[in-house]
PDB file of N, CA and C in Angstrom:
ATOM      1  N   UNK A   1      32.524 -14.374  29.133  1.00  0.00           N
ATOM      2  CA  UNK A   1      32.691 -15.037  30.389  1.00  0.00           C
ATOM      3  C   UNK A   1      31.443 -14.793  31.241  1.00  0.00           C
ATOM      4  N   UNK A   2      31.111 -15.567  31.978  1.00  0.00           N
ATOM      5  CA  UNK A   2      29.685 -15.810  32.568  1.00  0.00           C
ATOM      6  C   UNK A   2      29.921 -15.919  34.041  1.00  0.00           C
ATOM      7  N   UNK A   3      29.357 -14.765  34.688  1.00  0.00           N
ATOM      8  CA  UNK A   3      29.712 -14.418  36.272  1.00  0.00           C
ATOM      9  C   UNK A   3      28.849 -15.041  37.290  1.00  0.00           C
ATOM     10  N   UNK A   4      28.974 -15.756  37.688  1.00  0.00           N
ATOM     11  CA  UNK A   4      28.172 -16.813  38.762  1.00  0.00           C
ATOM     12  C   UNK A   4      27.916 -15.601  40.131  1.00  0.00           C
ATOM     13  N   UNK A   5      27.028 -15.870  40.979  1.00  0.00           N
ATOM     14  CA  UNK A   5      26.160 -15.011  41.656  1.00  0.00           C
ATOM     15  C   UNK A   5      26.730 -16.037  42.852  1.00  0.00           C
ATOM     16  N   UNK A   6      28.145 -15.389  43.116  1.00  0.00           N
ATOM     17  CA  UNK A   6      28.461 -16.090  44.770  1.00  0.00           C
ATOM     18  C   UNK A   6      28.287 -15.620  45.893  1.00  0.00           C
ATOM     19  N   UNK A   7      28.092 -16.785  46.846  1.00  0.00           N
ATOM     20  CA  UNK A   7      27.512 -15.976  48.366  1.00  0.00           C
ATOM     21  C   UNK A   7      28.975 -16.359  49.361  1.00  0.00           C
ATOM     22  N   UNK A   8      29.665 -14.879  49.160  1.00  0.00           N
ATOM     23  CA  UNK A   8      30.711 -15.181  50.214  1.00  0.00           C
ATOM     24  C   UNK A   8      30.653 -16.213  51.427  1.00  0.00           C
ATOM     25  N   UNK A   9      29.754 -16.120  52.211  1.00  0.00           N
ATOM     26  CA  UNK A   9      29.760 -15.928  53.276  1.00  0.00           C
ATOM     27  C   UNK A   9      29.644 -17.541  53.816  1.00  0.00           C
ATOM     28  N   UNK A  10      28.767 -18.096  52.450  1.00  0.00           N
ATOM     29  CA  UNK A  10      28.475 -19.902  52.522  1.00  0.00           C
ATOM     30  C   UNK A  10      29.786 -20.474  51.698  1.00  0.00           C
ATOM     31  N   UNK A  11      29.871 -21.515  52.259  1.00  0.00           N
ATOM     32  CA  UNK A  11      30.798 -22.770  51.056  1.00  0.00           C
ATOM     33  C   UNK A  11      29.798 -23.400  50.094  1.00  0.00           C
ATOM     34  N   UNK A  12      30.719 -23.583  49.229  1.00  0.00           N
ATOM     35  CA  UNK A  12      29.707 -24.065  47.750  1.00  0.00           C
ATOM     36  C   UNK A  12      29.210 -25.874  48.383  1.00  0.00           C
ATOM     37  N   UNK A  13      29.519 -26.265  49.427  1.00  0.00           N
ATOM     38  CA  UNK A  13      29.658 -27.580  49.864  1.00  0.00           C
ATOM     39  C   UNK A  13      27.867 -27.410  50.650  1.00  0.00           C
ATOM     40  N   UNK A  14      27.339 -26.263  51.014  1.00  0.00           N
ATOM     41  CA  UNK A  14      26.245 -25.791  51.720  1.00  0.00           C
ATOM     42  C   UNK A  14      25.185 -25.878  50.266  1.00  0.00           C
ATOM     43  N   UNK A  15      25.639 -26.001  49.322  1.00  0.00           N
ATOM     44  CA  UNK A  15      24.758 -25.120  48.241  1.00  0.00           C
ATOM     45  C   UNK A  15      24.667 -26.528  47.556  1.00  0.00           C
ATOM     46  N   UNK A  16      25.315 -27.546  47.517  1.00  0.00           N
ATOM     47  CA  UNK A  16      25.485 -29.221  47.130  1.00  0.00           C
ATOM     48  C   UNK A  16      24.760 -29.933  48.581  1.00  0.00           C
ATOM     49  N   UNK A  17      24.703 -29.290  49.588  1.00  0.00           N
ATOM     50  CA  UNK A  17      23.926 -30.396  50.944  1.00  0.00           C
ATOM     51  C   UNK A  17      22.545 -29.956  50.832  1.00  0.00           C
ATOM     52  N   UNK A  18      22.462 -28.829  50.592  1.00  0.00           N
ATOM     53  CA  UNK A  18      20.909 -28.296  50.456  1.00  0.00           C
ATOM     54  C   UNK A  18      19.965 -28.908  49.262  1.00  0.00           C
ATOM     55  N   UNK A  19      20.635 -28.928  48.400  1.00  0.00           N
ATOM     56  CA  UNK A  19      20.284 -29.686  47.120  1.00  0.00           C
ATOM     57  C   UNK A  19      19.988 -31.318  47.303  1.00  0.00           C
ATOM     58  N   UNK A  20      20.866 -32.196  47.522  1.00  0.00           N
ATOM     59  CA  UNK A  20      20.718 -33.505  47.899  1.00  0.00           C
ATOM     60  C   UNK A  20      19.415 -33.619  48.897  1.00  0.00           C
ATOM     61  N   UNK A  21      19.779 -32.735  49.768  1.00  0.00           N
ATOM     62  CA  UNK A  21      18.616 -33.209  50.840  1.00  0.00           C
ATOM     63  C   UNK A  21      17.023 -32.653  50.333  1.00  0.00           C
ATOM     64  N   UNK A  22      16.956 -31.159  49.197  1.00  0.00           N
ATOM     65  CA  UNK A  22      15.624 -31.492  48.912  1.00  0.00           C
ATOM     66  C   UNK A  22      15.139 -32.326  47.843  1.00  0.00           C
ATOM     67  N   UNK A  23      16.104 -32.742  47.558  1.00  0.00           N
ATOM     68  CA  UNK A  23      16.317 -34.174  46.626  1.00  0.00           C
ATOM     69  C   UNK A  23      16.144 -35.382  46.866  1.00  0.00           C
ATOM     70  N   UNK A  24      16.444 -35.775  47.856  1.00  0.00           N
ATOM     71  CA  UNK A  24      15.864 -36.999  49.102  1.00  0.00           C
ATOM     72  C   UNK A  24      14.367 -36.667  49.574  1.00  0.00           C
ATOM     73  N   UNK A  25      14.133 -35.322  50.120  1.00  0.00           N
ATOM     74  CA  UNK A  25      13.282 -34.959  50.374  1.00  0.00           C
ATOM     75  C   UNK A  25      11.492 -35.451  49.227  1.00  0.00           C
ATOM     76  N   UNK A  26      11.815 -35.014  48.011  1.00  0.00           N
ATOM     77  CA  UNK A  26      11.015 -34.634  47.024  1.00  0.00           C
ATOM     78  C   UNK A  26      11.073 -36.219  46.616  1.00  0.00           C
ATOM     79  N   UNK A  27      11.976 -36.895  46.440  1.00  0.00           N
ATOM     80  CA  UNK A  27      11.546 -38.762  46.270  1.00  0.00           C
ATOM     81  C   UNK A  27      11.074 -39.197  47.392  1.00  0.00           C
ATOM     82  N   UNK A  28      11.460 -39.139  48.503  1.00  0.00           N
ATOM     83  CA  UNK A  28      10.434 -39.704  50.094  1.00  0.00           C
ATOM     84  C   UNK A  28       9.271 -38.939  50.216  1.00  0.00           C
ATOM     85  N   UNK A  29       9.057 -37.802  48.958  1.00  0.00           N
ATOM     86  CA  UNK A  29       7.159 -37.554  49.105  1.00  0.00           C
ATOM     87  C   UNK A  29       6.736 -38.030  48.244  1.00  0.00           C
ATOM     88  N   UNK A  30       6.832 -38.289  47.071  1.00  0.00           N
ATOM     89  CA  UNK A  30       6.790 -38.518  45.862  1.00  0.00           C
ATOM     90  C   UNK A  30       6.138 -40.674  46.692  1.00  0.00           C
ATOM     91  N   UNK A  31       7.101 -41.169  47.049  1.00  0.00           N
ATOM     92  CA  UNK A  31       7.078 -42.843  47.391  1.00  0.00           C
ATOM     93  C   UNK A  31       5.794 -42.677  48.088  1.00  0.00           C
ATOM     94  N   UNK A  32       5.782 -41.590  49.019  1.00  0.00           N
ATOM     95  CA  UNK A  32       4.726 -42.136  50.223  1.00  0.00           C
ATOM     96  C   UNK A  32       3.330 -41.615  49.677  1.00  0.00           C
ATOM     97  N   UNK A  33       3.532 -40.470  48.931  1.00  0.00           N
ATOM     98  CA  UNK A  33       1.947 -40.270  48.133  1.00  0.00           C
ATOM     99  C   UNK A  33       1.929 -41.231  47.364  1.00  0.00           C
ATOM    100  N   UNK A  34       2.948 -42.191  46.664  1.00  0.00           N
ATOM    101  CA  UNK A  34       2.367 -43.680  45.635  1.00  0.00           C
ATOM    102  C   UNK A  34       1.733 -44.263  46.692  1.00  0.00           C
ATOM    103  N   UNK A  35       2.233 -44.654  48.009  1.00  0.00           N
ATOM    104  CA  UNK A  35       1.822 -45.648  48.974  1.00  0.00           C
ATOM    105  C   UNK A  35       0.649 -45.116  49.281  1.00  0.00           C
ATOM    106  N   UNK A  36       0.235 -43.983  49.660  1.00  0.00           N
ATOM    107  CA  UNK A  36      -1.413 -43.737  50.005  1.00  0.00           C
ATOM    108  C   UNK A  36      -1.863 -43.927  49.243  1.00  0.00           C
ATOM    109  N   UNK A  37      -1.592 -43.423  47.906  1.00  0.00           N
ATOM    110  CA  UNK A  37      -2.835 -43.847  47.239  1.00  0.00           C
ATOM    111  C   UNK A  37      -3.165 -45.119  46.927  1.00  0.00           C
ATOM    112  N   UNK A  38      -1.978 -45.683  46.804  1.00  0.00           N
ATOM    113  CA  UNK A  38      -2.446 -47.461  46.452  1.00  0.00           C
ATOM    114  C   UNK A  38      -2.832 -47.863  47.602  1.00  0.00           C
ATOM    115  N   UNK A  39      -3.308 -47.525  48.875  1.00  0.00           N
ATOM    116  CA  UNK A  39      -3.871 -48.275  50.069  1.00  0.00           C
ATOM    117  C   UNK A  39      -4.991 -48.580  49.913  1.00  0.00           C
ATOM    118  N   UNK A  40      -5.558 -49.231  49.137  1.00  0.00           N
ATOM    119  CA  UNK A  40      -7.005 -49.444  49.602  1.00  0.00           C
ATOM    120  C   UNK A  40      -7.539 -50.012  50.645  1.00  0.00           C
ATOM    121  N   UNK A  41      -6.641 -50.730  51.785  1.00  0.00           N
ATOM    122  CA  UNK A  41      -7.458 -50.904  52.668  1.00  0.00           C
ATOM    123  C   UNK A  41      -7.896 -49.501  53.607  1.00  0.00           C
ATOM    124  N   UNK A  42      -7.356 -48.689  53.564  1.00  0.00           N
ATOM    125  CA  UNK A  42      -7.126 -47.244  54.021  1.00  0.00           C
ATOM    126  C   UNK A  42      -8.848 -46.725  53.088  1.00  0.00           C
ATOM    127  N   UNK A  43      -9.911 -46.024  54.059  1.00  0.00           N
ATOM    128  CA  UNK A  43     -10.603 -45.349  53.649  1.00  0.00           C
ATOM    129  C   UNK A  43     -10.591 -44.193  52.761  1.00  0.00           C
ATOM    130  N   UNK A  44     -11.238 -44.044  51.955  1.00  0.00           N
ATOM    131  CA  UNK A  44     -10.929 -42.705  50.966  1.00  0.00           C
ATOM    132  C   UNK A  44     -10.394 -41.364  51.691  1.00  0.00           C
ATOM    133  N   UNK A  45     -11.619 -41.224  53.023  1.00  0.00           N
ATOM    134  CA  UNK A  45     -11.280 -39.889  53.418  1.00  0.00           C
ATOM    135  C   UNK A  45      -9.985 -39.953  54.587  1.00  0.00           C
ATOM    136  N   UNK A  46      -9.336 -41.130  55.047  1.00  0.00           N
ATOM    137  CA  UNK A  46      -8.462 -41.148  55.986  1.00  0.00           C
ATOM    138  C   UNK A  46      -6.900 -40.942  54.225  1.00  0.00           C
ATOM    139  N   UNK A  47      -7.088 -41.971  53.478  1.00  0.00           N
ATOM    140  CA  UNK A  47      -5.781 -41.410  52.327  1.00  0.00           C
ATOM    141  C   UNK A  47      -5.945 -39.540  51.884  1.00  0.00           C
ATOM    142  N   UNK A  48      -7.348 -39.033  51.891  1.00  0.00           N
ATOM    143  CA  UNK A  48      -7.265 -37.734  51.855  1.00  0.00           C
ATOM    144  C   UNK A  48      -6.359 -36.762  52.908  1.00  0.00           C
ATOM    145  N   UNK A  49      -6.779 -37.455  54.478  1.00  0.00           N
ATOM    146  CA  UNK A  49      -6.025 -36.862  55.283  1.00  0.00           C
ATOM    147  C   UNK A  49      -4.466 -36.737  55.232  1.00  0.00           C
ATOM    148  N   UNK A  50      -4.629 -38.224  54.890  1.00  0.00           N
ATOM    149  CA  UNK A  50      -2.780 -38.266  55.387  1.00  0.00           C
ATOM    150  C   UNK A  50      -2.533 -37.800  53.872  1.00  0.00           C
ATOM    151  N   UNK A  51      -3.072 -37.572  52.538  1.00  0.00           N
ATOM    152  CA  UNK A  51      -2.319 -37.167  51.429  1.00  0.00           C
ATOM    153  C   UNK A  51      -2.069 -35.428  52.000  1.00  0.00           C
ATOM    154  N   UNK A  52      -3.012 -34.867  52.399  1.00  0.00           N
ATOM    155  CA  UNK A  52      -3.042 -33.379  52.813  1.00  0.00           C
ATOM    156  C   UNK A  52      -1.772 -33.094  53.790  1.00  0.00           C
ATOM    157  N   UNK A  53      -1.577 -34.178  54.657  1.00  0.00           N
ATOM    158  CA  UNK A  53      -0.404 -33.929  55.758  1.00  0.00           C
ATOM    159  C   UNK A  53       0.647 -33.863  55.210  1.00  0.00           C
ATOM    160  N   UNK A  54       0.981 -34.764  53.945  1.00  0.00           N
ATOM    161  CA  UNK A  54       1.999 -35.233  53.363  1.00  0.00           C
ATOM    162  C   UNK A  54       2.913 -33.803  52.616  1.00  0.00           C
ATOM    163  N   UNK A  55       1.488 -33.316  52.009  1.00  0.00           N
ATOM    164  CA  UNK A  55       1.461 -32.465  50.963  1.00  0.00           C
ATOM    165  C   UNK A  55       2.096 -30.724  51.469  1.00  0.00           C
ATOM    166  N   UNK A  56       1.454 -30.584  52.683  1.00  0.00           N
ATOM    167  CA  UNK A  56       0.997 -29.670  53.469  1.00  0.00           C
ATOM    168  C   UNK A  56       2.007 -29.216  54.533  1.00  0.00           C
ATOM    169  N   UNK A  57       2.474 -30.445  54.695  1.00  0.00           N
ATOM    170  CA  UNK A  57       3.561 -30.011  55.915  1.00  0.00           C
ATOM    171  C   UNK A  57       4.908 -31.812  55.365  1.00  0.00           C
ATOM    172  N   UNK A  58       5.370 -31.518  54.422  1.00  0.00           N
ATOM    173  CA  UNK A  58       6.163 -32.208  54.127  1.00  0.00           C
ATOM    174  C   UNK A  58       7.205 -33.466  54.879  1.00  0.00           C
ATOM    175  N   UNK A  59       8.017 -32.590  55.622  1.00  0.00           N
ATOM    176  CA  UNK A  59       9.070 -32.753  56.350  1.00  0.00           C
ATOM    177  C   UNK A  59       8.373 -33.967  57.608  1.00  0.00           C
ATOM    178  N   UNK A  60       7.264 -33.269  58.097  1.00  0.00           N
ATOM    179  CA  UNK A  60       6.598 -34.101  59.693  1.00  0.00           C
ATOM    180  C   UNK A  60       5.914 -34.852  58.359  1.00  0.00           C
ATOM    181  N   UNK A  61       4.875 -34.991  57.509  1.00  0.00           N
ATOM    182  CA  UNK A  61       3.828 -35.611  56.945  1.00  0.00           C
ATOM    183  C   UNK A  61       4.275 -36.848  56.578  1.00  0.00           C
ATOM    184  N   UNK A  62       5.561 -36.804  55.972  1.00  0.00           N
ATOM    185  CA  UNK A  62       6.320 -37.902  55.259  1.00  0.00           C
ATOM    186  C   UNK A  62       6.992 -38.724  56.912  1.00  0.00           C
ATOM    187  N   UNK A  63       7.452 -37.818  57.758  1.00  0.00           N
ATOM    188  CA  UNK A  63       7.801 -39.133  58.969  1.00  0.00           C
ATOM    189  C   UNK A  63       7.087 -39.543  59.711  1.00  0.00           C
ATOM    190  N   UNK A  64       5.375 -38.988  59.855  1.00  0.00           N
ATOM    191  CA  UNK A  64       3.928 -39.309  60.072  1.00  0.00           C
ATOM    192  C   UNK A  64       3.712 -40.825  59.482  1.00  0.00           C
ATOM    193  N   UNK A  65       3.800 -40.840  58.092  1.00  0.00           N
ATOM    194  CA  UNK A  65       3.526 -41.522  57.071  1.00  0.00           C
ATOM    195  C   UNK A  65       4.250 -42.749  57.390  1.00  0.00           C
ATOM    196  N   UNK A  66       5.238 -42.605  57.385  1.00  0.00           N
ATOM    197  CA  UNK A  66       6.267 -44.020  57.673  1.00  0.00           C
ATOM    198  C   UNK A  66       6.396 -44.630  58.793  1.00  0.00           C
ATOM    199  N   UNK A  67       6.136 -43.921  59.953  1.00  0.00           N
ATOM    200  CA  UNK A  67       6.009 -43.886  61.434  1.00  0.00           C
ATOM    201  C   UNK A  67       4.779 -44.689  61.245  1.00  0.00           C
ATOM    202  N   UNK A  68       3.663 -43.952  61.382  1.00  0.00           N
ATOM    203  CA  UNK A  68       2.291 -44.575  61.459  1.00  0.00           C
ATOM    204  C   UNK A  68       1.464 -45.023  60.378  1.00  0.00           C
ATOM    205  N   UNK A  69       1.068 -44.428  59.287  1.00  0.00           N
ATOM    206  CA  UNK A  69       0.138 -44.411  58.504  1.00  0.00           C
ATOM    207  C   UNK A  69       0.615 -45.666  57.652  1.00  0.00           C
ATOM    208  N   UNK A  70       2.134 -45.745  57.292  1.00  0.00           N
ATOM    209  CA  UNK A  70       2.451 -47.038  56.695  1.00  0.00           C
ATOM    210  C   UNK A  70       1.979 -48.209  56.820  1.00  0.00           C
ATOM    211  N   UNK A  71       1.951 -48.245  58.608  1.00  0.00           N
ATOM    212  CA  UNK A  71       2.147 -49.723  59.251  1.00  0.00           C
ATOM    213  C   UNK A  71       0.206 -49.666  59.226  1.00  0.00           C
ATOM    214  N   UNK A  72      -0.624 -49.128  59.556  1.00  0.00           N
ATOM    215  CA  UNK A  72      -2.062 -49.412  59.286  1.00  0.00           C
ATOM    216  C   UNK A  72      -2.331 -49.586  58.005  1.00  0.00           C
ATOM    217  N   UNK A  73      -2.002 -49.334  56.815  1.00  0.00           N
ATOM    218  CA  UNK A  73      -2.302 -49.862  55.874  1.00  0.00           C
ATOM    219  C   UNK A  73      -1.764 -51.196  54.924  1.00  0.00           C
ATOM    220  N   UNK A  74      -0.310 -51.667  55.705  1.00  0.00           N
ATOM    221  CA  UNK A  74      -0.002 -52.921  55.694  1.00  0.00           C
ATOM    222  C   UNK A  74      -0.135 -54.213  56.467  1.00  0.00           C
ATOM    223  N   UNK A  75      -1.130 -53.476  57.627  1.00  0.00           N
ATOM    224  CA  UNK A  75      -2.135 -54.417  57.829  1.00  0.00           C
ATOM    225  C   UNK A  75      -3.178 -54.836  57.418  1.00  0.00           C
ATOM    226  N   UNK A  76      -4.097 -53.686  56.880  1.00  0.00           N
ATOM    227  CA  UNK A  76      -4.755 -53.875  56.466  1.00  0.00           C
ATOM    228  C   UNK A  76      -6.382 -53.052  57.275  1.00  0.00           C
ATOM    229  N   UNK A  77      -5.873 -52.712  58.523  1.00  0.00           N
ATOM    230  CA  UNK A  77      -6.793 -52.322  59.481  1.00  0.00           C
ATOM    231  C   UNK A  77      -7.636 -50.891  59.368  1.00  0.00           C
ATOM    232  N   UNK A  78      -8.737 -50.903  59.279  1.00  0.00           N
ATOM    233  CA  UNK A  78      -9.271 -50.142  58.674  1.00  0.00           C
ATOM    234  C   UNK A  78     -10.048 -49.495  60.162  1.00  0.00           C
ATOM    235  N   UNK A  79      -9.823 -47.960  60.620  1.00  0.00           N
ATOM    236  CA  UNK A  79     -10.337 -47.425  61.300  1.00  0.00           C
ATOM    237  C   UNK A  79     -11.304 -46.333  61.174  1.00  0.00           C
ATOM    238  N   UNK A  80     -12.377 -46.562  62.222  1.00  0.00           N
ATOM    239  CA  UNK A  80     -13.921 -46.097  61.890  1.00  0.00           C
ATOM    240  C   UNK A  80     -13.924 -45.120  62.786  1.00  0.00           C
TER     241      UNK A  80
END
């Protein structure tokens, strides 16, 4: 019989929400590093930046990304 390592103190329902969400988490970084990199209207060293934000600080980088960085590179607008 095989003794599982329980944490009184949490519900197993905490240990299934934590999971999903870095699970959501890890595909909404995963999408938005495809989307930088396929930007080419986006300068090399501005997709470096925002890949580093992405990478670096996850959680803000990825709602950076979708917030702002999305919408300039589906324009097309390229800033100097």
């Amino acid at each position: 019989m095989a003794l599982e390592a329980v944490n009184p103190s949490s519900p197993h329902s905490y240990d299934v929400l934590w999971s999903v969400s870095f699970l959501v988490l890890a595909i909404v970084l995963v999408i938005a590093l495809r989307q930088i990199i396929r930007a080419t209207s986006m300068s090399a060293a501005a997709r470096t930046v925002w890949s580093g934000a992405v990478v670096l600080l996850p959680l803000i980088g990825v709602i950076a990304w979708f917030a702002f960085g999305a919408k300039t590179a589906e324009t097309g607008e390229r800033k100097r």
